[in-house]
Protein backbone atom coordinates (compact mmCIF):
# COMPACT_ATOMS: atom_id res chain seq x y z
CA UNK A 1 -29.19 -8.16 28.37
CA UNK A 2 -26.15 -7.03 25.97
CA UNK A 3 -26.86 -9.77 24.22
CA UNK A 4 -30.27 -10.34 23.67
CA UNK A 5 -30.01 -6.49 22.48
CA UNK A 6 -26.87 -7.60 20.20
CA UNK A 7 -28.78 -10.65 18.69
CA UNK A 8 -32.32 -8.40 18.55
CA UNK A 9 -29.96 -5.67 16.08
CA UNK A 10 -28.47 -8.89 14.18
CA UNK A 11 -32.03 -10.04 13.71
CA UNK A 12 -33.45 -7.05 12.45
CA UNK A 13 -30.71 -6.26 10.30
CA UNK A 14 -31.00 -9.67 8.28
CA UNK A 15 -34.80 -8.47 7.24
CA UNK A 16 -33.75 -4.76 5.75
CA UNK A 17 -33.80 -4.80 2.12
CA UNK A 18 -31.83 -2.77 0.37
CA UNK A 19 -33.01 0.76 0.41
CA UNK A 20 -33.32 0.12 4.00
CA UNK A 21 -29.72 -0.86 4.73
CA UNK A 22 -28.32 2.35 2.89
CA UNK A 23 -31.10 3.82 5.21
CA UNK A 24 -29.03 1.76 7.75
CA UNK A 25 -26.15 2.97 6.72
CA UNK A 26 -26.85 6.51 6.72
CA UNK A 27 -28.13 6.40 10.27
CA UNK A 28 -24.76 5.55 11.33
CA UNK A 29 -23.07 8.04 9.33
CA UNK A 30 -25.73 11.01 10.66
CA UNK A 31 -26.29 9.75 14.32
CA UNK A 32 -23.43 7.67 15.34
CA UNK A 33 -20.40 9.82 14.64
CA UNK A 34 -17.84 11.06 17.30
CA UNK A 35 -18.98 13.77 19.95
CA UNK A 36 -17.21 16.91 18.84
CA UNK A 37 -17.69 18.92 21.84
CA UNK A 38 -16.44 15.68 23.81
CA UNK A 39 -13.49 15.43 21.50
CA UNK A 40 -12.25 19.23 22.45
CA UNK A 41 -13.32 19.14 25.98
CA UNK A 42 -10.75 16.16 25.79
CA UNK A 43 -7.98 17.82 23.75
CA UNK A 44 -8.02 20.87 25.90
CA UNK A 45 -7.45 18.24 28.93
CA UNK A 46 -4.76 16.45 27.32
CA UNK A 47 -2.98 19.74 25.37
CA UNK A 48 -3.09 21.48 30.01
CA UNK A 49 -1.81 17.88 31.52
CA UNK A 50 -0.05 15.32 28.65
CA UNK A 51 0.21 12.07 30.57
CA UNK A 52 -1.57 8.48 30.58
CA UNK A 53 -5.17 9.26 31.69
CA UNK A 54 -6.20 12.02 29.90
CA UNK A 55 -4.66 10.69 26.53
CA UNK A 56 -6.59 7.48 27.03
CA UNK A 57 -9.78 10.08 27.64
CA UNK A 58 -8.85 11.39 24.16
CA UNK A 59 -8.43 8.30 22.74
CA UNK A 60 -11.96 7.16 24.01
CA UNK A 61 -13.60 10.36 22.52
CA UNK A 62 -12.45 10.31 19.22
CA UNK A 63 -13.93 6.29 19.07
CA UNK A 64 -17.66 6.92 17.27
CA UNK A 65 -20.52 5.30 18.65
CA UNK A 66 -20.05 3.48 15.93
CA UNK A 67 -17.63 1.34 16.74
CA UNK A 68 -19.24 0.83 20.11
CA UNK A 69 -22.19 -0.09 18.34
CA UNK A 70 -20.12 -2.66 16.11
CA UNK A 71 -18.28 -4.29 19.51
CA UNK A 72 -21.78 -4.90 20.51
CA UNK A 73 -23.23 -6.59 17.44
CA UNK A 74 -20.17 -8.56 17.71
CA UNK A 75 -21.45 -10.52 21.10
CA UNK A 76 -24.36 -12.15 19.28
CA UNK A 77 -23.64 -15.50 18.84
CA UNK A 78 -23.50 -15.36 14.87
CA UNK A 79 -22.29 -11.30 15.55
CA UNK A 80 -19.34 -11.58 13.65
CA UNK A 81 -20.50 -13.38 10.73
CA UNK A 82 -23.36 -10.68 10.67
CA UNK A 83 -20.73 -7.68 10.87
CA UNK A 84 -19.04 -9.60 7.90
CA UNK A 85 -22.23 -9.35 5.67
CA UNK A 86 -23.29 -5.82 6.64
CA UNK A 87 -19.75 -4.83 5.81
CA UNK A 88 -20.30 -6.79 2.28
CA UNK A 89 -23.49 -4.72 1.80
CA UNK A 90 -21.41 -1.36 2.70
CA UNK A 91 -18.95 -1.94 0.42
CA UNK A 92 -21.41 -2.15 -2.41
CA UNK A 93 -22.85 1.12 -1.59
CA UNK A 94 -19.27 3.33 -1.33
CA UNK A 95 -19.54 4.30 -4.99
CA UNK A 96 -22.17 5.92 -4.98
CA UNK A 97 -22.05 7.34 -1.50
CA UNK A 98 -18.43 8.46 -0.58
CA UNK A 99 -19.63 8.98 2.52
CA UNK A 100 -20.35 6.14 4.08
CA UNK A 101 -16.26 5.38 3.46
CA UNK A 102 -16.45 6.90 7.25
CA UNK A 103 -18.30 3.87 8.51
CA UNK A 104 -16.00 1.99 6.54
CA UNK A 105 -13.31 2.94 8.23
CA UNK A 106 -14.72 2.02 11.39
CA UNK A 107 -15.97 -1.61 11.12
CA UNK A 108 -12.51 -2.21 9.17
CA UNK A 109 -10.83 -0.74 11.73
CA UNK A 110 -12.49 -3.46 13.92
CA UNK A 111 -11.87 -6.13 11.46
CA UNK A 112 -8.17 -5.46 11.46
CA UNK A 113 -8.12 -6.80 15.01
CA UNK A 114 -10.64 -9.85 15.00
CA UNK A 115 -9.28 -11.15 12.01
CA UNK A 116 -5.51 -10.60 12.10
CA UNK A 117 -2.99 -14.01 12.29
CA UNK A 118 -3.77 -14.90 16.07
CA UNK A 119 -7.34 -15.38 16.33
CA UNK A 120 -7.54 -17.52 12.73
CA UNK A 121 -7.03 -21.57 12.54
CA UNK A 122 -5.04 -22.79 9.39
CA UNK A 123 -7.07 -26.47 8.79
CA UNK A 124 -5.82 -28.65 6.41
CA UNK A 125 -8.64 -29.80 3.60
CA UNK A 126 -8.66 -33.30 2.77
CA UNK A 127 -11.58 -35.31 1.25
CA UNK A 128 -12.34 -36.25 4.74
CA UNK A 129 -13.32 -32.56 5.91
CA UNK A 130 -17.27 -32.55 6.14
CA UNK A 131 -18.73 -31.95 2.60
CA UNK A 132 -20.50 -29.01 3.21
CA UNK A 133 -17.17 -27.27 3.98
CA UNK A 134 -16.04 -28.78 1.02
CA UNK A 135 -19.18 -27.64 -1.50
CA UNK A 136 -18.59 -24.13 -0.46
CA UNK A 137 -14.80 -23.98 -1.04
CA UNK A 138 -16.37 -25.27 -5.09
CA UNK A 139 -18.26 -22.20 -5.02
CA UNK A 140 -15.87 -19.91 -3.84
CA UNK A 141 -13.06 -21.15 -6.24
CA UNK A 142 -12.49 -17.92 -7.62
CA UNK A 143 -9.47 -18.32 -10.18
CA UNK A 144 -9.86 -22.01 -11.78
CA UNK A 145 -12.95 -22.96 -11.08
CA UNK A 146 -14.33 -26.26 -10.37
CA UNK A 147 -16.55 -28.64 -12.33
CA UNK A 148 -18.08 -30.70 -9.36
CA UNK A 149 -17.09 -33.17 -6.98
CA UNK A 150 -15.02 -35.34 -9.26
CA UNK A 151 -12.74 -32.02 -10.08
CA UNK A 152 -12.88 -31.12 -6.48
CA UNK A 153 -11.45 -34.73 -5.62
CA UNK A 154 -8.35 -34.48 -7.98
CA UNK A 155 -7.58 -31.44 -6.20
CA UNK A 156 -7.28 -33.02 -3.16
CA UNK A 157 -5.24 -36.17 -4.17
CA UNK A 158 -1.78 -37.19 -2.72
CA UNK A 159 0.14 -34.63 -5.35
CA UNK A 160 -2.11 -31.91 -3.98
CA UNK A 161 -2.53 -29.77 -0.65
CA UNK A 162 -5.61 -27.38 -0.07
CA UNK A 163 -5.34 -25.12 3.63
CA UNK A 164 -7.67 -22.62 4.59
CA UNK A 165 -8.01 -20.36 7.32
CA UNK A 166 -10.86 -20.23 10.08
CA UNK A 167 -11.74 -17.99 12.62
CA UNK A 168 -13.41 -19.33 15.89
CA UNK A 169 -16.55 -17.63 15.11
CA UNK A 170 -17.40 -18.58 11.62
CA UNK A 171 -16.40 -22.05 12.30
CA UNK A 172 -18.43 -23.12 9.26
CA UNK A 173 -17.00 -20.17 6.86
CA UNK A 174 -13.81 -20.79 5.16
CA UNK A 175 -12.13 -16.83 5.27
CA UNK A 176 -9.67 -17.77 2.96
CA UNK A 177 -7.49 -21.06 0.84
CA UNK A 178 -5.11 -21.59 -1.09
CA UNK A 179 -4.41 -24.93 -3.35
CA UNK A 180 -0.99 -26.42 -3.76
CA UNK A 181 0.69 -28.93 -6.64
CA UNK A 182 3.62 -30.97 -5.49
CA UNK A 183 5.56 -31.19 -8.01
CA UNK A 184 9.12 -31.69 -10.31
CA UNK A 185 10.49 -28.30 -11.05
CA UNK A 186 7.92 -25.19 -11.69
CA UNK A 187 4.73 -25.37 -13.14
CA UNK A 188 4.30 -23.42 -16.55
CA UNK A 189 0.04 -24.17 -17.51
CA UNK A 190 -2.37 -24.42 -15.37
CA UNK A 191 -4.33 -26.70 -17.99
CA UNK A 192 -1.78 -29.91 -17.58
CA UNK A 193 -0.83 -28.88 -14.01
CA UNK A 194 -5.48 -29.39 -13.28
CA UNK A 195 -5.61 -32.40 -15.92
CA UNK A 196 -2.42 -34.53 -14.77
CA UNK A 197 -3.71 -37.88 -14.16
CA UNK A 198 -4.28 -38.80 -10.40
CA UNK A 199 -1.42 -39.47 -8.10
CA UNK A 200 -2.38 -42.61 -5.47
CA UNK A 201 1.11 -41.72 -3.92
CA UNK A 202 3.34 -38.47 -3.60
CA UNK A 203 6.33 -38.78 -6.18
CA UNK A 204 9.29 -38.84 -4.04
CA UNK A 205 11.36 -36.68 -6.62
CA UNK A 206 9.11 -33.71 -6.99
CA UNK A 207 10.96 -30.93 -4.99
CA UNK A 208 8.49 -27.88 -5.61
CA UNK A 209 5.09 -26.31 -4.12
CA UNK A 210 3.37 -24.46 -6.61
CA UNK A 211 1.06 -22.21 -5.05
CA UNK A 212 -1.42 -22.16 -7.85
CA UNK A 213 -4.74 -20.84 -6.50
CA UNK A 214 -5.43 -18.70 -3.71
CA UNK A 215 -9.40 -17.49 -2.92
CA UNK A 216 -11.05 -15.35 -1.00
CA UNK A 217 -14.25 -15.87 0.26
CA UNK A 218 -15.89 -13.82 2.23
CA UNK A 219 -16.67 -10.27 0.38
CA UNK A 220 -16.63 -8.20 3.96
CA UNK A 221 -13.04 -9.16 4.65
CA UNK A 222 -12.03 -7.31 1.28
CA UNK A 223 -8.86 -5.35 1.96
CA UNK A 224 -7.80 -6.91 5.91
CA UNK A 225 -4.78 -9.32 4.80
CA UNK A 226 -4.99 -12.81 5.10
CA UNK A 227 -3.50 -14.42 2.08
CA UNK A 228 0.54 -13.01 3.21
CA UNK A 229 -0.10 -14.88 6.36
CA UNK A 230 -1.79 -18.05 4.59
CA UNK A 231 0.96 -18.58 2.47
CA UNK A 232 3.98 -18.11 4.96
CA UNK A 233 2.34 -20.69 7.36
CA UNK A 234 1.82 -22.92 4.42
CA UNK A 235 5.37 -22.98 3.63
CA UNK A 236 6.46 -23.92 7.39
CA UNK A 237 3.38 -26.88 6.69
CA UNK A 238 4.95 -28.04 4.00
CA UNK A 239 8.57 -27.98 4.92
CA UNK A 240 7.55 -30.00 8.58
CA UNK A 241 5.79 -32.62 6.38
CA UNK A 242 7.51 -32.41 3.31
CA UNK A 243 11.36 -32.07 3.55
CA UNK A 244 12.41 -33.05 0.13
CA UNK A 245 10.21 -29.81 -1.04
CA UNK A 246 12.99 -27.25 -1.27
CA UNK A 247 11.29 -24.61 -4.04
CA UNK A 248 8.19 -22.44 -3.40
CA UNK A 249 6.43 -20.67 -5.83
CA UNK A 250 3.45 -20.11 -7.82
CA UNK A 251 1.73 -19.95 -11.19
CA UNK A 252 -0.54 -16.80 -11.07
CA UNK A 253 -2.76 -15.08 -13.42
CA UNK A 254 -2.19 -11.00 -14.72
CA UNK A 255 -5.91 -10.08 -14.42
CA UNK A 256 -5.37 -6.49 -15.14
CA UNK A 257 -2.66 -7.01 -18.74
CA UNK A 258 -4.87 -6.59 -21.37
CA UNK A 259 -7.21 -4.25 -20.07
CA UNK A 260 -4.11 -2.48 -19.44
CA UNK A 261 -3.06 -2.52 -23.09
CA UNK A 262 -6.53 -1.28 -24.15
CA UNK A 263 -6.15 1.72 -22.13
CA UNK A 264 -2.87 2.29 -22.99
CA UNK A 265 -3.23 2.50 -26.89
CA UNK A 266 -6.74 4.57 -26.27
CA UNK A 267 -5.06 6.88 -24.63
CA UNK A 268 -2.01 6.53 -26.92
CA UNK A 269 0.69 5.68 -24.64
CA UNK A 270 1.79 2.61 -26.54
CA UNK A 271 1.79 3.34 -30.29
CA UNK A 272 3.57 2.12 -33.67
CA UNK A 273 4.92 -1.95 -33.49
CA UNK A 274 3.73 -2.13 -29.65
CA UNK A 275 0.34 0.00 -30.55
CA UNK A 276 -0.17 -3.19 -33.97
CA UNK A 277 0.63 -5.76 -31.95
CA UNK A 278 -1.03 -4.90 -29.00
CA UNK A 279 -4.44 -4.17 -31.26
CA UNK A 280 -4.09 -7.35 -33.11
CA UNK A 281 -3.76 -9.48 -29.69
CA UNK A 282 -6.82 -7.71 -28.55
CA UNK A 283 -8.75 -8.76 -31.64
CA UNK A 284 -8.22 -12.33 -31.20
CA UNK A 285 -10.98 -14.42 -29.66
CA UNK A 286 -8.89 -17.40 -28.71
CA UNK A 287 -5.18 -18.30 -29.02
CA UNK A 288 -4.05 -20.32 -32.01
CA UNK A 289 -0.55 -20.43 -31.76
CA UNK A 290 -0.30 -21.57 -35.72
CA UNK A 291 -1.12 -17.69 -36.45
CA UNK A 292 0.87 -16.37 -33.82
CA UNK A 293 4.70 -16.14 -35.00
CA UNK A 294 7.72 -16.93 -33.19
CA UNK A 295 9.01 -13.07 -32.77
CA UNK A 296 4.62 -12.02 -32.31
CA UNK A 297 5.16 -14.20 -28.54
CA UNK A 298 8.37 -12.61 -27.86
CA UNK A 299 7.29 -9.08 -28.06
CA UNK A 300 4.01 -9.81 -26.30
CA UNK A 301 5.70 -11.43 -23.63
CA UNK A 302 7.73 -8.05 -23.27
CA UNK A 303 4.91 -6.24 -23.08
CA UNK A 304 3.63 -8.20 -20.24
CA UNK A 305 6.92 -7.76 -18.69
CA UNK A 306 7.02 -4.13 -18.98
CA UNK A 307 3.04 -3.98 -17.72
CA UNK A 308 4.36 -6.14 -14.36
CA UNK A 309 7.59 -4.05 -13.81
CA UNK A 310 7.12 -0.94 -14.89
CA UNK A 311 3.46 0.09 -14.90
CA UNK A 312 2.51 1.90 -11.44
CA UNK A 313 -0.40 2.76 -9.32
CA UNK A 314 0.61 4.81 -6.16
CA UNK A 315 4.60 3.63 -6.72
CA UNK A 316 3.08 -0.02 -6.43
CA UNK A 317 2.85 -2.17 -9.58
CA UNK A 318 -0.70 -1.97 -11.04
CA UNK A 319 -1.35 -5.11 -11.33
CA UNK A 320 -3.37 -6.38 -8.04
CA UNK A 321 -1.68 -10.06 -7.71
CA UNK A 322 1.87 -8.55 -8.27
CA UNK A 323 1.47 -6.11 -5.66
CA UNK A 324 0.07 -9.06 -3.36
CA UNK A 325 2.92 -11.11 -3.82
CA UNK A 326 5.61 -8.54 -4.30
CA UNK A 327 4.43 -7.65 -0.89
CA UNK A 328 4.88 -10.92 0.72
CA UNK A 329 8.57 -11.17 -0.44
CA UNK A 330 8.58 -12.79 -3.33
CA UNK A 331 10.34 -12.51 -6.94
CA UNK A 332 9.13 -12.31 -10.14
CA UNK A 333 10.61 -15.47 -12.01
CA UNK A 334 9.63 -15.89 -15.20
CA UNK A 335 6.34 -15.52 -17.67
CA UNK A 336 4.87 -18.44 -19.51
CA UNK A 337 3.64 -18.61 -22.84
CA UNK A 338 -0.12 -20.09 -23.06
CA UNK A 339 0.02 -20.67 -19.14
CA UNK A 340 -3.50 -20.65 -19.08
CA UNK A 341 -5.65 -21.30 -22.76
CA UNK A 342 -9.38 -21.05 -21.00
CA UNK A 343 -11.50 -18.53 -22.19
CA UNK A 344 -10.71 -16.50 -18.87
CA UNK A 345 -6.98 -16.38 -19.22
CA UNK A 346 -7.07 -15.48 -22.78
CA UNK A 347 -9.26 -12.29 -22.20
CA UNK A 348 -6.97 -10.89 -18.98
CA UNK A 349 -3.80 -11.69 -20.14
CA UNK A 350 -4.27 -13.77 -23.45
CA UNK A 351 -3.58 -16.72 -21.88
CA UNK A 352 0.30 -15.46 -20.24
CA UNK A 353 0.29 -16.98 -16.70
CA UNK A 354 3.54 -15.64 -14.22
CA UNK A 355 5.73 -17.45 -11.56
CA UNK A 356 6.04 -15.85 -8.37
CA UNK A 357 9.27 -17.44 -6.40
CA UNK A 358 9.27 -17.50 -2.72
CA UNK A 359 13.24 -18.14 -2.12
CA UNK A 360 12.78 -18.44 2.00
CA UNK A 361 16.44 -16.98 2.49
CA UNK A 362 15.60 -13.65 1.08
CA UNK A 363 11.79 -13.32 1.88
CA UNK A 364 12.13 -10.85 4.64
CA UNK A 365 14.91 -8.98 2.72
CA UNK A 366 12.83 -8.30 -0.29
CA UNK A 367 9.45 -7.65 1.59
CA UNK A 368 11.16 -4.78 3.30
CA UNK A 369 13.00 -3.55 -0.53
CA UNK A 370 9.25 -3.68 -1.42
CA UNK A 371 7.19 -1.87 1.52
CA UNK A 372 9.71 0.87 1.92
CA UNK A 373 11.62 1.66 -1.38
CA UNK A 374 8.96 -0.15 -3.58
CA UNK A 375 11.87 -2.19 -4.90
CA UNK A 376 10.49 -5.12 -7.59
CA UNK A 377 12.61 -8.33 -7.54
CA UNK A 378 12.96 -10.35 -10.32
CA UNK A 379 15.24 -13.36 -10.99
CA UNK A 380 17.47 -13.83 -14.44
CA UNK A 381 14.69 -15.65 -16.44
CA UNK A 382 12.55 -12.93 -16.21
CA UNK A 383 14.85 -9.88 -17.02
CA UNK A 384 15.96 -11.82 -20.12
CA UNK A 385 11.87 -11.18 -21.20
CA UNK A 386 12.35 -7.57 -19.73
CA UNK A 387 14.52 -6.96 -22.01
């Protein structure tokens, strides 16, 4: 009966447009809250006799029907899927609502558990792995994108690794994958790293992963990590198959660097030589590296070193994929110059790309620097551009 009720909610949700989902969602913030009087009723118990069953009683009475309600939805057979897409509608709604962050914080708190490292599969993709798998990792490419199958297929050669992670319930639904290059020594544009000619055969010199795309893809998982976990079983992947493959890292983009420097000289935090050059990168429609000067990339680089090292949001460095790999233990090693030329790279960062370095001995070491003394690591290349 649970479940017919489960799959008769997951039905009915699916046909609510979208005034009637924030209705939805408004019903669960008004009707399906906690029970305050059952919350102190239970404190009162607990605060007279502290021991195991009456702090599980308050435990159970600060839960909101919500979440009860979730857990239920959940036994459908497509309920977690379903909770995935409500949770993608929600999230669209919390700017304009700020209250419906309290449901938020339920189903996410739910999420944290049904999604975490133990229930998710890491599958290798190949150009074996059924093609509508493969169509939807195209369309959820989210930092180079693909142009068709052709582009798909290079990715997937013998230079090349692709690994994304399931979970048993959304067997269909990539969560999340990341693409590798197998390589000689690190990877410095993305342009000749997606256009080097196919590989029938891995070169048995290249010694180095680069980790050079990494997509999410399903909206409602925004904010439960996946990719720290992705990337660390990855590694132990590679080094089982791949011995000779000593040197992990990645080529990433700086999404947030010239918005940064926008905001910076509106507000007039970066002024004189920084405040020019800054303006006249900003005015440029597409590199040309004939009018940019020698001593115009070094300072611009700088910049971009300063914006990864020493701009902040909450003690964490502002920029989102620095904090994400920061996180995870790695380094920053060095920026490159016209890393990535396409139209995309040159408006976030005008066209500076980054490597990340994963060194495996210090991983651990630096993750903890990072989470509790929000310590930055950087290697020698990249604190000669610091400076």
């Amino acid at each position: 009966m649970g479940i017919t009720i489960a799959s008769a909610v997951e039905d009915a949700y699916q046909q609510l447009g979208g005034e009637k989902k924030l209705a939805f969602f408004n019903l669960l913030f008004e009707e399906f809250s906690f029970d305050s009087e059952r919350v102190r009723m239970a404190i009162e118990e607990f605060q007279s006799s502290p021991k195991l069953g009456t702090s599980h009683r308050l435990h159970k009475a600060t839960e909101t029907a919500r979440i009860e309600l979730f857990r239920r939805i959940n036994i459908a057979p497509k309920g977690t899927e379903t909770l995935v897409r409500m949770r993608a509608d929600l999230l669209l709604l919390l700017k304009e609502n700020p209250h419906l962050n309290e449901v938020d914080a339920d189903i996410r708190y739910l999420m944290d558990s049904w999604f975490n490292r133990g229930f998710l599969k890491l599958v290798e993709i190949d150009w074996h792995t059924p093609a509508h798998i493969l169509e939807k990792l195209m369309n959820y490419e989210a930092v180079h994108s693909m142009n068709g199958w052709e582009d798909l297929r290079r990715r997937l050669a013998a230079d090349r690794r692709c690994y994304a992670f399931f979970h048993p319930t959304m067997q269909d639904e990539p969560i999340i994958f990341v693409q590798v290059a197998l390589c000689r020594g690190l990877a410095d544009s993305v342009q000749e790293l997606l256009n080097m000619p196919e590989q029938k055969e891995l070169d048995t010199q290249a010694n180095t992963a680069i980790f050079y795309s990494i997509s999410d893809c399903q909206r409602g998982l925004k904010g439960i990590s996946l990719g720290n976990f992705l990337i660390k079983q990855v590694v132990m992947e590679l080094r089982g198959e791949l011995p000779n493959i000593t040197q992990f890292a990645t080529l990433s983009p700086i999404p947030g660097f010239s918005s940064w420097i926008r905001k910076e000289i509106e507000s007039g935090n970066i002024t004189g030589a920084k405040g020019q050059l800054g303006k006249s990168f900003l005015a440029k429609n597409e590199l040309n590296d004939s009018v940019v000067s020698d001593q115009d990339e070094v300072d611009i680089l700088k910049l971009c070193a300063e914006y990864l090292y020493l701009a902040k949001k909450d003690e964490e460095p502002k920029d989102p994929v620095a904090r994400f790999h920061l996180r995870n233990g790695a380094s920053i090693k060095r920026l490159n110059w016209a890393g990535d030329t396409s139209s995309k790279g040159e408006r976030q960062s005008f066209g500076i790309m980054v490597n990340y370095h994963y060194d495996l001995s210090r991983v651990e070491e630096r993750h903890e620097a990072f989470v509790n003394g929000k310590e930055i690591s950087i290697d020698t290349e990249f604190s000669r551009q610091l400076m």
